[in-house]
Each structure stands twice: as structure tokens, then as C-alpha cells.
Protein backbone atom coordinates (compact mmCIF):
# COMPACT_ATOMS: atom_id res chain seq x y z
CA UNK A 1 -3.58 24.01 4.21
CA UNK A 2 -3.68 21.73 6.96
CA UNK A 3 -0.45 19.83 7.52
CA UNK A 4 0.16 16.05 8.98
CA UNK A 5 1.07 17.60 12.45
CA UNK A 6 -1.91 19.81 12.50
CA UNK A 7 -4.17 16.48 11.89
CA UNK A 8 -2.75 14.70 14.23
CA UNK A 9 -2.93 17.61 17.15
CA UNK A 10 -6.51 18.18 15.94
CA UNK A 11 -6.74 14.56 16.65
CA UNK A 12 -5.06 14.29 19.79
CA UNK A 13 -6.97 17.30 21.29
CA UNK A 14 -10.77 15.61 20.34
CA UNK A 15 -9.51 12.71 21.82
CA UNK A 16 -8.30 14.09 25.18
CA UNK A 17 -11.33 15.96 25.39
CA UNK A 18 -13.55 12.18 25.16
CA UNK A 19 -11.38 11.38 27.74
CA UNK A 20 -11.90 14.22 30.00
CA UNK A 21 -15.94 13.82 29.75
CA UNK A 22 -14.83 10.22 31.83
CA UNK A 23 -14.65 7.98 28.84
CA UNK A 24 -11.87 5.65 30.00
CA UNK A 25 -12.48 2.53 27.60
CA UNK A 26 -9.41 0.24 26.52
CA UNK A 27 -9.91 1.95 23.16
CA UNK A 28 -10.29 5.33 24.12
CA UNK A 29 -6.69 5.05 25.97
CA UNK A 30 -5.53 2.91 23.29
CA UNK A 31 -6.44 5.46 20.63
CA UNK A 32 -5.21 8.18 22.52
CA UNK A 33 -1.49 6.56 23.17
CA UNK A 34 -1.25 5.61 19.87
CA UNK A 35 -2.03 9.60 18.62
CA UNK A 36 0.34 10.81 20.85
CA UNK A 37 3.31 8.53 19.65
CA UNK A 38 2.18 9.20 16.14
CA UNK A 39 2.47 13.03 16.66
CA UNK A 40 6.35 12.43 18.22
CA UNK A 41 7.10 9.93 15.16
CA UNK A 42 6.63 12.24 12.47
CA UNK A 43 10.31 13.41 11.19
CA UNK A 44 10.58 16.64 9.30
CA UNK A 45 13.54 16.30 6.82
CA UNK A 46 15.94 18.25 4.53
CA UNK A 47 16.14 16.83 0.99
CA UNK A 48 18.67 18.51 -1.25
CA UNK A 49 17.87 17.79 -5.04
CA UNK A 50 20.03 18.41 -7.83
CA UNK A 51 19.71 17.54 -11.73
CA UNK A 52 22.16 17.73 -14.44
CA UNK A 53 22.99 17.22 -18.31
CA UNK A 54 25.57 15.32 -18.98
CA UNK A 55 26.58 13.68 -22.52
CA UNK A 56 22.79 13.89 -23.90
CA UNK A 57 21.53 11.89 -20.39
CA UNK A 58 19.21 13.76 -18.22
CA UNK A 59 20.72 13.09 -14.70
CA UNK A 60 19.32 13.54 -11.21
CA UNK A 61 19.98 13.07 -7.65
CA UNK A 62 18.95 13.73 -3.71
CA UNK A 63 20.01 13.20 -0.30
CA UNK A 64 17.64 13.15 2.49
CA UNK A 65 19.36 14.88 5.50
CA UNK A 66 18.25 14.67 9.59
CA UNK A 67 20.31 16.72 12.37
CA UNK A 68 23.25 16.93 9.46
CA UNK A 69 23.35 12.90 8.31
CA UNK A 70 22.48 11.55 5.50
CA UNK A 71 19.87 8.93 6.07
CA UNK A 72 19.16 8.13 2.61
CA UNK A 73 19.92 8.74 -1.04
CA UNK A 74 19.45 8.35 -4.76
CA UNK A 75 20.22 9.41 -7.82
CA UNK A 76 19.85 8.44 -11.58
CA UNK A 77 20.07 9.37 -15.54
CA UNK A 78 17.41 9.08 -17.52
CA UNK A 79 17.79 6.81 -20.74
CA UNK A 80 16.47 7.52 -24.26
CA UNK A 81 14.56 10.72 -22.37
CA UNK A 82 11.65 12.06 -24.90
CA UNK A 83 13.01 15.24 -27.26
CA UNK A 84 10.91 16.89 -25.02
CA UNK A 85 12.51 16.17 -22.28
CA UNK A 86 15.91 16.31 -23.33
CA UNK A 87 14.89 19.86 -24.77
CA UNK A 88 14.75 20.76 -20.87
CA UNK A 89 18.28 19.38 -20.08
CA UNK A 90 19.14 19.49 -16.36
CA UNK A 91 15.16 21.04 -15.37
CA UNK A 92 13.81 17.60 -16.34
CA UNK A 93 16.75 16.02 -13.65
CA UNK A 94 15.49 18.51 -11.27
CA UNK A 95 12.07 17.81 -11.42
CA UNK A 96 12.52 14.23 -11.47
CA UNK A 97 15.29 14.67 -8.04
CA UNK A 98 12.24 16.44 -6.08
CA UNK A 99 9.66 13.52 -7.37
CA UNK A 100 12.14 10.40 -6.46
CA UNK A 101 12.65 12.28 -2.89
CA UNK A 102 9.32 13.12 -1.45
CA UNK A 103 8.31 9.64 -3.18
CA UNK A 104 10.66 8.30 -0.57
CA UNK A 105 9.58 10.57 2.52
CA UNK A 106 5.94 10.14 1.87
CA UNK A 107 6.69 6.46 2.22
CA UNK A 108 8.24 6.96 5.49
CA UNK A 109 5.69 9.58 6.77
CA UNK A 110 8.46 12.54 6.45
CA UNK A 111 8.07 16.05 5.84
CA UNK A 112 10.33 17.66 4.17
CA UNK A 113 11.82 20.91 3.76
CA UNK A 114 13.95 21.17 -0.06
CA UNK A 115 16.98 22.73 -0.78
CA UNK A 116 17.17 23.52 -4.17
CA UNK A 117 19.29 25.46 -6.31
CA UNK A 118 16.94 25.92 -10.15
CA UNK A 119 14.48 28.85 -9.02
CA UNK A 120 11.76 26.98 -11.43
CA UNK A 121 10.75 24.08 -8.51
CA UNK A 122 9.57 25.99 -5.98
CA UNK A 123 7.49 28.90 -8.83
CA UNK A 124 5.34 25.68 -10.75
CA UNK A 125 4.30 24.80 -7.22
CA UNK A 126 4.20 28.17 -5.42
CA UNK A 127 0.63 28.23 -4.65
CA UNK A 128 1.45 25.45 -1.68
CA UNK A 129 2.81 28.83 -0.13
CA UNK A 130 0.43 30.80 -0.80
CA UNK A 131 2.02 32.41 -3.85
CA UNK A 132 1.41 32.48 -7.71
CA UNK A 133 3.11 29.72 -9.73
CA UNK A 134 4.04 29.82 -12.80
CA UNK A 135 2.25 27.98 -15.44
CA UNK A 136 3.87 24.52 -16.21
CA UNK A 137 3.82 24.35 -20.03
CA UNK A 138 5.87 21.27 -20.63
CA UNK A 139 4.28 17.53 -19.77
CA UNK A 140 7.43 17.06 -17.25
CA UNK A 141 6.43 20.32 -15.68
CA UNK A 142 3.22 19.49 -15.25
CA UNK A 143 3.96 15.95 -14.51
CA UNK A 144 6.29 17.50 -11.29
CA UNK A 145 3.71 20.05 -10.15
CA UNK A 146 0.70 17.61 -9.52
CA UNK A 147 2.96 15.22 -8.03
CA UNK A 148 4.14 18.17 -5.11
CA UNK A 149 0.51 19.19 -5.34
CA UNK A 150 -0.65 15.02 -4.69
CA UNK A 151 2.30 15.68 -2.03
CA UNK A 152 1.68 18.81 -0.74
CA UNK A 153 1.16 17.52 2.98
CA UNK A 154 4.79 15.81 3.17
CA UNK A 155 6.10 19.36 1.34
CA UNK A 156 6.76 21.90 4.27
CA UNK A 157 8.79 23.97 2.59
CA UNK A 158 11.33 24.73 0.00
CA UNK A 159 14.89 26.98 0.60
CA UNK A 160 16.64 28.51 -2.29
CA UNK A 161 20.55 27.75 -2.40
CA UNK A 162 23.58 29.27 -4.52
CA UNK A 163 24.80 26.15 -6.78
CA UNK A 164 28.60 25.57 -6.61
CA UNK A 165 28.68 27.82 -3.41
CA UNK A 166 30.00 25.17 -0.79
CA UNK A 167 26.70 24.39 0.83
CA UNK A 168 27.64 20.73 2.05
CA UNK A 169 24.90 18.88 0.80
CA UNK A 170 23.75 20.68 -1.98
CA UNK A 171 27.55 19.94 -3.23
CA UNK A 172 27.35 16.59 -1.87
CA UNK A 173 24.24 15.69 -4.28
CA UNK A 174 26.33 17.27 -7.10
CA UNK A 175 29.24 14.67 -6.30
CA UNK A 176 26.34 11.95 -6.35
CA UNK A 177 25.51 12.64 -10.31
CA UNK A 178 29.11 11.94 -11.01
CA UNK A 179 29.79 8.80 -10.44
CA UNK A 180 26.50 8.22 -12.81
């Protein structure tokens, strides 16, 4: 798997190498500047995700973190979920707090590294790391895993975390389904 930075190096190093062989057009130079600010503007992120079940509603939330701030959130419950769904209580929050976060740092160019704290996120999509994942068997698990595998470029990696253990942001994304 070839990730945004690698592109853009792969990029960057063809296009030195035109310029080397004396090429020195406007648009060499131009295309050249404008690789090498591309390759400094890409921002690798933590998102911490979260999902919950609370009062038959599916809830979900994330926080997208840079050098320890938050630089943007969201959460939400699902209404009237399908019994399907609702069978998976707080996965289907999960899922949908991974899907609502890279959504976000896609948009934005981001890659992002995911905190999680439900084991099942990172094993549907495991195979983006080389591993085997385990077979989604439920339309919102399938629905999740070929959205991370559509989004497997902004996906650099995923960290396990205790729940409830004090981990600031993994707590403060529990806060965030509260107030819903």
C-alpha cells in the first residue's frame, strides 16, 4: 500500500530529476514548488472514536486531535436505527464514530491514526495492515469496512486503548455522547 506521502515523494523525486536533466520551464518550477508544499501540508492526525447505547439510541462521537488540541469534533445518536442495527448497540456508534471522522480528514487531506477502545474496528479492516480481518457479517459492518477500505490512504493506523482508563481524549469523546 502506497500512502499520500509516498505519492507525493514519488512525485517530488520524478520531478527534481526533470529538473536536473536542465528543464527549467515556468511549469516545471511551478510544479515542483507546488509538490514540495503539498508534501509539508499534509497533517497526520489522532481521531479518538467512541460509540454508545443509551435509552434504545445508538450514539457516537470523535475528536480529531493535533500536538494534544482538539481541532475538531462531532458526535451524534442515531434515530429510529434499523433492528439490525440496534441489535449491535454501541458497535453500530462505533462504526459510524470512525466513518463521520475520516469523512472529515479525507476532506481536509489528513491522515489519521485512531484510537479506539471496541477491538472489532481495527479486525473488519485488518488487512490495511497486513493482517486477517474478520468477516463483516452485518450490513453496518460491512457498510464500515468498505468505507476504511474506500479510505484506506487517509487510515495510517489504528491504536488500541483501555475504555474508562483516563486516557484524555478517549474520555473526552465519552463526555461528548453525554450531553446527546
Amino acid at each position: 500500500m502506497i500512502n499520500k506521502s509516498e505519492k507525493y515523494k514519488t512525485a517530488l523525486s520524478k520531478i527534481k530529476e526533470e529538473a536536473s536533466k536542465g528543464n527549467d520551464s515556468i511549469s516545471t518550477e511551478s510544479i515542483y514548488l507546488w509538490a514540495e508544499e503539498s508534501l509539508k501540508e499534509i497533517k497526520k492526525v489522532d481521531l479518538y472514536v467512541d460509540g454508545s447505547f443509551r435509552d434504545g439510541r445508538i450514539l457516537w462521537a470523535y475528536v480529531i486531535v493535533e500536538n494534544d488540541k482538539n481541532i475538531w469534533q462531532g458526535c451524534g445518536g442515531v434515530k429510529d436505527p434499523n433492528a439490525e442495527l440496534l441489535s449491535g448497540r454501541q458497535v453500530g456508534g462505533e462504526c459510524l464514530a470512525v466513518i463521520e471522522g475520516v469523512k472529515h480528514c479525507a476532506l481536509k487531506g489528513m491522515e489519521v491514526n485512531i484510537y479506539y477502545d471496541y477491538t472489532g474496528l481495527r479486525n473488519w479492516i485488518s488487512d490495511i495492515f497486513g493482517d486477517t480481518p474478520w468477516k463483516a457479517n452485518k450490513s453496518y459492518t460491512k457498510e464500515y469496512r468498505n468505507f476504511c477500505l474506500e479510505h484506506r490512504d487517509n487510515i495510517i493506523g489504528m491504536t488500541k486503548v483501555k475504555s474508562h482508563s483516563g486516557i484524555k481524549w478517549n474520555e473526552y469523546v465519552d463526555q461528548l455522547m453525554v450531553t446527546l
